[in-house]
Every structure is written in structure tokens, then in C-alpha cells.
N, C-alpha and C. Protein backbone atom coordinates (compact mmCIF):
# COMPACT_ATOMS: atom_id res chain seq x y z
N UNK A 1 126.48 100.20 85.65
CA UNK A 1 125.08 99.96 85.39
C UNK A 1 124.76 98.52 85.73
N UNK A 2 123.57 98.30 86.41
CA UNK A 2 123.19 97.08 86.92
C UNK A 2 121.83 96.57 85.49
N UNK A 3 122.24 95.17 85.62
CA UNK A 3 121.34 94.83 84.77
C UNK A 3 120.57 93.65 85.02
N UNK A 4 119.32 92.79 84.56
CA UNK A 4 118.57 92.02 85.01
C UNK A 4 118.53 90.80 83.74
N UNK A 5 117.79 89.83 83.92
CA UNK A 5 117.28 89.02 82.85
C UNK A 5 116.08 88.49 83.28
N UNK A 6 115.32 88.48 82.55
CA UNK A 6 113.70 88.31 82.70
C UNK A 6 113.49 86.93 82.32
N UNK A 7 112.85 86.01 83.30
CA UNK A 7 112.82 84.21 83.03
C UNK A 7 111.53 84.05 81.98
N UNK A 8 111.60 82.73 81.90
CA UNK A 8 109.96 82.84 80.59
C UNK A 8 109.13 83.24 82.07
N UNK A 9 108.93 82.90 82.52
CA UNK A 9 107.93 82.93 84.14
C UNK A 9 107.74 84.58 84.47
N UNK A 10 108.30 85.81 83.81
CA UNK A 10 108.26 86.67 84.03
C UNK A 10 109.01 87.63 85.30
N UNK A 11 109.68 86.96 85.80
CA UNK A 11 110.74 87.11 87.39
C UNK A 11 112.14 88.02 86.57
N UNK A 12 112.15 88.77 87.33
CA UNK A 12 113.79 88.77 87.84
C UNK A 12 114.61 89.03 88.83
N UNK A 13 115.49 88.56 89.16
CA UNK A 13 116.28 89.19 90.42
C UNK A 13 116.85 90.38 90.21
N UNK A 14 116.73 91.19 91.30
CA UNK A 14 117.11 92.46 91.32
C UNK A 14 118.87 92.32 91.61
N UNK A 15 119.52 93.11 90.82
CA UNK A 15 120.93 93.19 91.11
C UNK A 15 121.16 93.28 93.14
N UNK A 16 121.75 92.86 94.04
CA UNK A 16 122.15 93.46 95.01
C UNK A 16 122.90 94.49 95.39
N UNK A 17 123.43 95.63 94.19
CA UNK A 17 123.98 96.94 94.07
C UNK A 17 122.65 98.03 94.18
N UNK A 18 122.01 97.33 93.82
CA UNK A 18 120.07 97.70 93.29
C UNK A 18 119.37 97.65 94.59
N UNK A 19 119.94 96.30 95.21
CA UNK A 19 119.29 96.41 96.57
C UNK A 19 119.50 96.93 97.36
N UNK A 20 121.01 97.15 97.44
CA UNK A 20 121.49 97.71 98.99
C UNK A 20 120.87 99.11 99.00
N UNK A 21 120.87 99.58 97.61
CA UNK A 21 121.00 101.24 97.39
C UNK A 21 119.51 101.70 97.85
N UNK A 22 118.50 100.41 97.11
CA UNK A 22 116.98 100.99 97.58
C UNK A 22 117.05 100.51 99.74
N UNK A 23 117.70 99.38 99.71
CA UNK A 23 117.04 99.36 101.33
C UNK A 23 116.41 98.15 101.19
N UNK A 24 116.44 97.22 100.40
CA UNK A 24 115.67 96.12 100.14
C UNK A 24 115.88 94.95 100.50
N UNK A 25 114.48 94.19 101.25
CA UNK A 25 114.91 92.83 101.93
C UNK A 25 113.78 91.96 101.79
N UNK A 26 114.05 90.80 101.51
CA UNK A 26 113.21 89.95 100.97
C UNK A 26 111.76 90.03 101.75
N UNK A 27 111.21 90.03 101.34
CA UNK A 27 109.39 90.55 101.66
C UNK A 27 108.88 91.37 101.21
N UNK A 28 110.01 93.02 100.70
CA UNK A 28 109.58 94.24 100.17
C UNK A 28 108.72 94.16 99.40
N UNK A 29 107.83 95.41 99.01
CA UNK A 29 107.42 95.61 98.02
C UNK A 29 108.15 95.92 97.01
N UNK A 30 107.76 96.18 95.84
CA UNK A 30 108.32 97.43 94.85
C UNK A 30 107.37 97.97 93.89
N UNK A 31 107.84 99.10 93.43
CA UNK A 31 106.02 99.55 92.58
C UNK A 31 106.97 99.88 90.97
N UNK A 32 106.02 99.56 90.00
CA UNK A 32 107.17 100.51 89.22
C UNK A 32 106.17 101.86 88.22
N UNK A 33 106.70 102.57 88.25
CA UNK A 33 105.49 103.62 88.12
C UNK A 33 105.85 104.09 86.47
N UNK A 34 104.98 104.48 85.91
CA UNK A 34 105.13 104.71 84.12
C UNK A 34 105.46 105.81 84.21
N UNK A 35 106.61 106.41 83.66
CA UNK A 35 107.26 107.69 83.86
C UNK A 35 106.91 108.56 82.42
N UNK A 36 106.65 107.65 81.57
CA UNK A 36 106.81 108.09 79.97
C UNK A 36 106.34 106.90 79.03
N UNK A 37 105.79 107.46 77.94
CA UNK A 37 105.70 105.90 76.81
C UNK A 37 106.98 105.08 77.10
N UNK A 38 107.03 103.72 77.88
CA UNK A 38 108.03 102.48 77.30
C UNK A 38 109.30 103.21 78.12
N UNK A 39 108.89 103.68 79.34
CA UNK A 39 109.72 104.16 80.62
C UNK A 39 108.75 103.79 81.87
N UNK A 40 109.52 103.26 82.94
CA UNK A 40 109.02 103.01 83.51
C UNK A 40 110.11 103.48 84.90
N UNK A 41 110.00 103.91 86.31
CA UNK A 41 111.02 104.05 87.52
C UNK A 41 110.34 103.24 88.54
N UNK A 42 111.71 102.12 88.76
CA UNK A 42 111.23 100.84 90.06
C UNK A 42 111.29 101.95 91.38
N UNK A 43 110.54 101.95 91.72
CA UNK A 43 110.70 102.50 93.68
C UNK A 43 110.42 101.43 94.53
N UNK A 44 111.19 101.68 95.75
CA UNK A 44 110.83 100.80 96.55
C UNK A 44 109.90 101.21 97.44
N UNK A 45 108.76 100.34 97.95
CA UNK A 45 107.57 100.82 98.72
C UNK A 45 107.71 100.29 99.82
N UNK A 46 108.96 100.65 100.29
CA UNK A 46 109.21 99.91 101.74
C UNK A 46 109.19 100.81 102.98
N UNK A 47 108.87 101.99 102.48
CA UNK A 47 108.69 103.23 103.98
C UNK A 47 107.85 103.40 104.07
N UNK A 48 108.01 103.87 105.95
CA UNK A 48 106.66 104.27 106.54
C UNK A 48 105.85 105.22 106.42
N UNK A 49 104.93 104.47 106.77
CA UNK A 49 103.64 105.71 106.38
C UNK A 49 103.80 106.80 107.10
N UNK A 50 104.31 106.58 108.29
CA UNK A 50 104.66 108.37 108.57
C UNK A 50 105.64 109.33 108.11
N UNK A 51 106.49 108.81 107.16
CA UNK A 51 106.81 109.64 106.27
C UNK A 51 106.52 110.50 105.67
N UNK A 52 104.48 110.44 105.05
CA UNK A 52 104.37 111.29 104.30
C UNK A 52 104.03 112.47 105.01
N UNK A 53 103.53 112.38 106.51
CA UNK A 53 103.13 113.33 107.62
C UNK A 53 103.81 114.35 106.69
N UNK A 54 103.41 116.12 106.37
CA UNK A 54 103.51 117.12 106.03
C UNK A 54 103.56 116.97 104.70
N UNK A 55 103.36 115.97 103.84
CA UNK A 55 103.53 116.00 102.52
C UNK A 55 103.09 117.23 102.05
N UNK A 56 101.70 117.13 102.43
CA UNK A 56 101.04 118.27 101.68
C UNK A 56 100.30 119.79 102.38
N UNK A 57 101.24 119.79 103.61
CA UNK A 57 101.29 121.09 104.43
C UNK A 57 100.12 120.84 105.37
N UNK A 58 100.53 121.92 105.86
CA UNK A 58 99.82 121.88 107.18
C UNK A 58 98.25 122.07 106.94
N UNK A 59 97.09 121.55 107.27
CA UNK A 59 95.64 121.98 107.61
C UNK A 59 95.34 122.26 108.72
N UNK A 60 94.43 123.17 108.36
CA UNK A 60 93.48 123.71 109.33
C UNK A 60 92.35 123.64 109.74
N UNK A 61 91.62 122.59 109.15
CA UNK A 61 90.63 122.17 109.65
C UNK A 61 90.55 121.36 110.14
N UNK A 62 89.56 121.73 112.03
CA UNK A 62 89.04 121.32 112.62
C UNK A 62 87.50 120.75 112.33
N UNK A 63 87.76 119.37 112.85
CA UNK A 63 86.07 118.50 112.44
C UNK A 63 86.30 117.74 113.66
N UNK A 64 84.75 117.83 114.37
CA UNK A 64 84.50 117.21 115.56
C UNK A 64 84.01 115.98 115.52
N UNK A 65 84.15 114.83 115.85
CA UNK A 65 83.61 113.77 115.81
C UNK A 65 81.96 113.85 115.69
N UNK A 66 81.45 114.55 116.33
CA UNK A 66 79.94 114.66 116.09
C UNK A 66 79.63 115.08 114.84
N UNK A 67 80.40 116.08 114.35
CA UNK A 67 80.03 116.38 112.51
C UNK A 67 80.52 115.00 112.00
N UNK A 68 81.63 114.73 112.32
CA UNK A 68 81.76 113.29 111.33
C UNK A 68 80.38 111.95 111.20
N UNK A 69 79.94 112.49 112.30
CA UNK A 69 78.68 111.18 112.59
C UNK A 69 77.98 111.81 111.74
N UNK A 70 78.08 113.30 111.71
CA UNK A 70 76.35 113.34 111.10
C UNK A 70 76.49 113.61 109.61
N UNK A 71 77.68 113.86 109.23
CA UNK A 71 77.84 113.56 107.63
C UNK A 71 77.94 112.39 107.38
N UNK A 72 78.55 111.25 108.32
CA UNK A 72 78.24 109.66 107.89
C UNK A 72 76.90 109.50 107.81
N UNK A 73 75.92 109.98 108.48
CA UNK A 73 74.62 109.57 108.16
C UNK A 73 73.93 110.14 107.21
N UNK A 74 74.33 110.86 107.16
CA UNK A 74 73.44 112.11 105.75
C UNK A 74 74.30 111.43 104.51
């Protein structure tokens, strides 16, 4: 188990067992998302956006640029 210490300044360094495993290099992001009351899971937000391509299945709708104009204006 990897562990941290939190400065008065609010920082900590991430273990490098922590890093290698997420993919992490100085610039990353990281998010940490509330899993539960007083739980929280660090992810790293370091992949590409085309990753999520098919997340949420395939669509089927077709929209023509000209409908897009004319619902931007309406």
C-alpha cells in the first residue's frame, strides 16, 4: 500500500508506484471523484478524448448542417 502526507499548504506527492501504475507525468491532470460519504477514487485525466468514441453506442441520427443553422437561430 502506497501512502501520502499532506503539507500545511495542502500538496502531496503522489507515491511513484501510484504513478507509474496511473501513466503519470508531470503536467497531468488528476480528478478525484466522491465515490461515497468520506471516499473519494483519484483517476488520472490524462487520456484522449478519443477514447470515449462508442462510449455510449452507436447513433443514428443524421442532422444536416442547414437544420443546425436553423435551430441555432430559432
Amino acid at each position: 500500500m502506497s501512502t501520502a502526507t499532506l503539507t500545511s499548504t495542502g500538496q502531496i506527492a503522489i507515491p511513484v508506484d501510484v504513478r507509474n501504475a496511473l501513466k503519470l507525468v508531470a503536467g497531468d491532470r488528476v480528478e478525484f471523484v466522491q465515490i461515497a460519504p468520506n471516499r473519494y477514487e483519484f483517476v488520472a485525466a490524462n487520456g484522449e478524448v478519443t477514447a470515449l468514441k462508442g462510449m455510449f453506442g452507436k447513433v443514428n441520427l443524421k442532422v444536416t448542417v442547414k437544420d443546425m443553422n436553423r435551430l441555432v437561430h430559432e
